[in-house]
Protein backbone atom coordinates (compact mmCIF):
# COMPACT_ATOMS: atom_id res chain seq x y z
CA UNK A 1 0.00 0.00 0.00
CA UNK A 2 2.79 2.32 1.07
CA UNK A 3 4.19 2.21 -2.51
CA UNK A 4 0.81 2.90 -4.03
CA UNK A 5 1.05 5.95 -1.75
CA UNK A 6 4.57 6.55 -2.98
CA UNK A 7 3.77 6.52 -6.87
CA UNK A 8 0.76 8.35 -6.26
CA UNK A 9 2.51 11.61 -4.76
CA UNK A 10 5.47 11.28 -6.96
CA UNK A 11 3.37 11.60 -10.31
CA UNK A 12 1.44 14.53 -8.31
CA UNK A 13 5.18 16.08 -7.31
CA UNK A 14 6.05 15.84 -10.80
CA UNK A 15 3.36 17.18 -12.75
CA UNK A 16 3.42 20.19 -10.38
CA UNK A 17 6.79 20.82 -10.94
CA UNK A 18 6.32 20.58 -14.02
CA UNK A 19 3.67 23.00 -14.51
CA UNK A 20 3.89 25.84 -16.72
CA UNK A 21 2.97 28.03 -13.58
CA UNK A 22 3.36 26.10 -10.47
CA UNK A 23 0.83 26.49 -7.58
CA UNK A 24 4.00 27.13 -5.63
CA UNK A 25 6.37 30.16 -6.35
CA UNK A 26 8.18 32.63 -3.69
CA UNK A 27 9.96 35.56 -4.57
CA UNK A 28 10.41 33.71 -8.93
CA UNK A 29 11.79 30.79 -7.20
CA UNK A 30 10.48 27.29 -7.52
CA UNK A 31 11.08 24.95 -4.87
CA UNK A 32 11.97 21.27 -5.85
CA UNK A 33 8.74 19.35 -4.87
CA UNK A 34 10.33 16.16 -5.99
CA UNK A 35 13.11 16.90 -3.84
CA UNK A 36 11.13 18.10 -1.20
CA UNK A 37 8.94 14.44 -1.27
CA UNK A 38 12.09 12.19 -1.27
CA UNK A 39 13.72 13.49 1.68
CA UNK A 40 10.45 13.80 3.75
CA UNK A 41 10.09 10.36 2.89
CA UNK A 42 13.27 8.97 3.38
CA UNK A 43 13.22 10.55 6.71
CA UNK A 44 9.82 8.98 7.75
CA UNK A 45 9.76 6.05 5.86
CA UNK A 46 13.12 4.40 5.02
CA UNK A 47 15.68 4.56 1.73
CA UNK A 48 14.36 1.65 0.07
CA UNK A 49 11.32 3.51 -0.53
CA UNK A 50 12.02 7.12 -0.80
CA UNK A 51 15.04 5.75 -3.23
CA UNK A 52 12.66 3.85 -5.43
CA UNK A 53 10.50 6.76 -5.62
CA UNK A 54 13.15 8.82 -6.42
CA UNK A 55 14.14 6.75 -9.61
CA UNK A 56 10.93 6.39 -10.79
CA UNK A 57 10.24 10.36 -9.89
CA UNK A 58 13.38 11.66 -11.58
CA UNK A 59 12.90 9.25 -14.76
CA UNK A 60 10.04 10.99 -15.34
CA UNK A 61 11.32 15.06 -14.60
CA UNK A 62 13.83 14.01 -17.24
CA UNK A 63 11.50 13.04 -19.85
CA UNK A 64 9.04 15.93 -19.66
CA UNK A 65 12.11 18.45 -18.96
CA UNK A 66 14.26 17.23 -22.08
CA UNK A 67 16.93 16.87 -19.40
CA UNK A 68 19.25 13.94 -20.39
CA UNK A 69 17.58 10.67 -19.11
CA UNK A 70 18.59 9.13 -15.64
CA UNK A 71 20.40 13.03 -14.58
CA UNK A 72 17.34 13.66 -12.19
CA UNK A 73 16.96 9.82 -10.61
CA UNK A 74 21.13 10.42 -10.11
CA UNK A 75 20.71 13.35 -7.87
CA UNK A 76 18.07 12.52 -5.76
CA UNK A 77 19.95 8.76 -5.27
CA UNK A 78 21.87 10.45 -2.50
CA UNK A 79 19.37 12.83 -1.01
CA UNK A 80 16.87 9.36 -0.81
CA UNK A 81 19.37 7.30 0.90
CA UNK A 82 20.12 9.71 3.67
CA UNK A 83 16.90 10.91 4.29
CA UNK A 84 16.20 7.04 4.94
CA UNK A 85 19.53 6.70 7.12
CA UNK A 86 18.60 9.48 9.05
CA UNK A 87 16.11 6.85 10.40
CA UNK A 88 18.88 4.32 12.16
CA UNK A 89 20.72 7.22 13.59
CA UNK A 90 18.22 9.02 15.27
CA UNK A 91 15.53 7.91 17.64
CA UNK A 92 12.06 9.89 16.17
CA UNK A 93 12.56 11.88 13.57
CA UNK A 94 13.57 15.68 14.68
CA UNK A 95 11.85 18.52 12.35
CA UNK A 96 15.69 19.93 12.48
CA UNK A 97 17.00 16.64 11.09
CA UNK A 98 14.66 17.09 8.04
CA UNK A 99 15.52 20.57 7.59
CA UNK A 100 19.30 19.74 7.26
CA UNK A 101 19.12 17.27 4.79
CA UNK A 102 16.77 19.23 2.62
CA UNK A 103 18.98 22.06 2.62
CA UNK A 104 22.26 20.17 1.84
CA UNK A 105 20.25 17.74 -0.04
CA UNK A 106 19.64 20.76 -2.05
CA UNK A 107 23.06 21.41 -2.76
CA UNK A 108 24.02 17.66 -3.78
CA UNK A 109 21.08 17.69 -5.69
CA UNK A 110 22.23 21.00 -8.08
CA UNK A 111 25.77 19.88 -7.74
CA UNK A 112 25.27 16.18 -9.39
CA UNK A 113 23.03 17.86 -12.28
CA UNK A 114 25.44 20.53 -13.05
CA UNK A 115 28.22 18.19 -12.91
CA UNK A 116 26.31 15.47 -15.27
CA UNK A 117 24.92 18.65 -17.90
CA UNK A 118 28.48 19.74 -18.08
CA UNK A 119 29.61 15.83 -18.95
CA UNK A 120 27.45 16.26 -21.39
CA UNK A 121 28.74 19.59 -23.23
CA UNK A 122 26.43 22.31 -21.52
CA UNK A 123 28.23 25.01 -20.68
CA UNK A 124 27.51 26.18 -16.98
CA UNK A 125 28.52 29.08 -14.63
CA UNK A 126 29.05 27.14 -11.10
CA UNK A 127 28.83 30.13 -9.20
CA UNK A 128 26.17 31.53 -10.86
CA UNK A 129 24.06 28.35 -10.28
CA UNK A 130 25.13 27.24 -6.52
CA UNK A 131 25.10 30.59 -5.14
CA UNK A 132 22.17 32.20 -6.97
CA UNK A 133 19.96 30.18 -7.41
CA UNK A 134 20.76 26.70 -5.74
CA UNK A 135 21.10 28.57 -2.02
CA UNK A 136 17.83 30.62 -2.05
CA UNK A 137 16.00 27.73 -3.19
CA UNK A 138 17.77 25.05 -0.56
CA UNK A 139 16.25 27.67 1.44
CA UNK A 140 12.76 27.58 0.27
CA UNK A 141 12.83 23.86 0.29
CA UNK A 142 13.85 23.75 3.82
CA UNK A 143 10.98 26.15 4.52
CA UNK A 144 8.31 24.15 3.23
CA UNK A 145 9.79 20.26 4.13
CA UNK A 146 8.19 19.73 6.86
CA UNK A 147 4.35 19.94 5.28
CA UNK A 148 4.95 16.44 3.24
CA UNK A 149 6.87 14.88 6.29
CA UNK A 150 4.07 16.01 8.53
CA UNK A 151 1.39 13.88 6.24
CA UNK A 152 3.32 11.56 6.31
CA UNK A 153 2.92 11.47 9.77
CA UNK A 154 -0.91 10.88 9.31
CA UNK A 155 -0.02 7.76 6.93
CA UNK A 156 0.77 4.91 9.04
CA UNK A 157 2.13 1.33 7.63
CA UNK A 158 4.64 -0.92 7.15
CA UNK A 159 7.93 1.09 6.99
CA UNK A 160 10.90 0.08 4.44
């Protein structure tokens, strides 16, 4: 059921990001609600399931976003796993704990893509990116992290 759940709110994450105008925009920034979904999950469910739904989430940013396939499901790998870590280290889940990885999960996140696009001939301006855009919005995510982790709260089963 919980991966019903899972693919359910990843197609929904998706298609709002994806949006031509998303329901969802501070100060012309958009936060990464796909992002934003795997680490809340990770943190209250487990890796094996926020990683699967980050595969299956980022497959599918890259093929409506022209992005090269598998660059999306690559950068949320990492953010997945220690969301779902986070678990086995700490007893309960601490709002602050979520917070953290969001934000730095933020950062790995923009720092594999840019890394992969340039492997792949785009030209890029690191600072440009990281500091301009990838730190207001690791900002915003962290802001708004805790509303998916907090339903997830409300959804109770079998954790992974």
């Amino acid at each position: 059921m919980s991966y019903l759940v899972l693919g359910v709110a990843v197609v929904l994450a998706v298609l709002l990001q994806s949006a031509p105008a998303p329901p969802i925009k501070l100060l012309d920034l958009k936060p990464d609600l796909l992002l934003i979904l795997m680490a809340a999950w990770g943190t209250a469910r487990g890796s094996q399931e926020a990683i699967s739904g980050g595969i299956v989430g980022g497959i599918l940013m890259d093929i409506q976003s022209h992005v090269p396939l598998g660059i999306t499901a690559l950068a949320l790998l990492p953010v997945a796993f220690v969301a779902g870590q986070s678990r086995s280290y700490f007893q309960g889940t601490h709002p602050l704990v979520l917070l953290t990885i969001t934000f730095c999960g933020t950062f790995v996140y923009y720092s594999i893509t840019l890394l992969a696009l340039q492997a792949t001939g785009s030209e890029l301006d690191w600072f440009e990116s990281l500091a301009r855009v990838s730190l207001p919005v690791a900002i915003l995510n962290s802001l708004i992290s805790y509303l998916p982790f907090w339903a997830l709260g409300r959804f109770r089963g079998p954790t992974g």
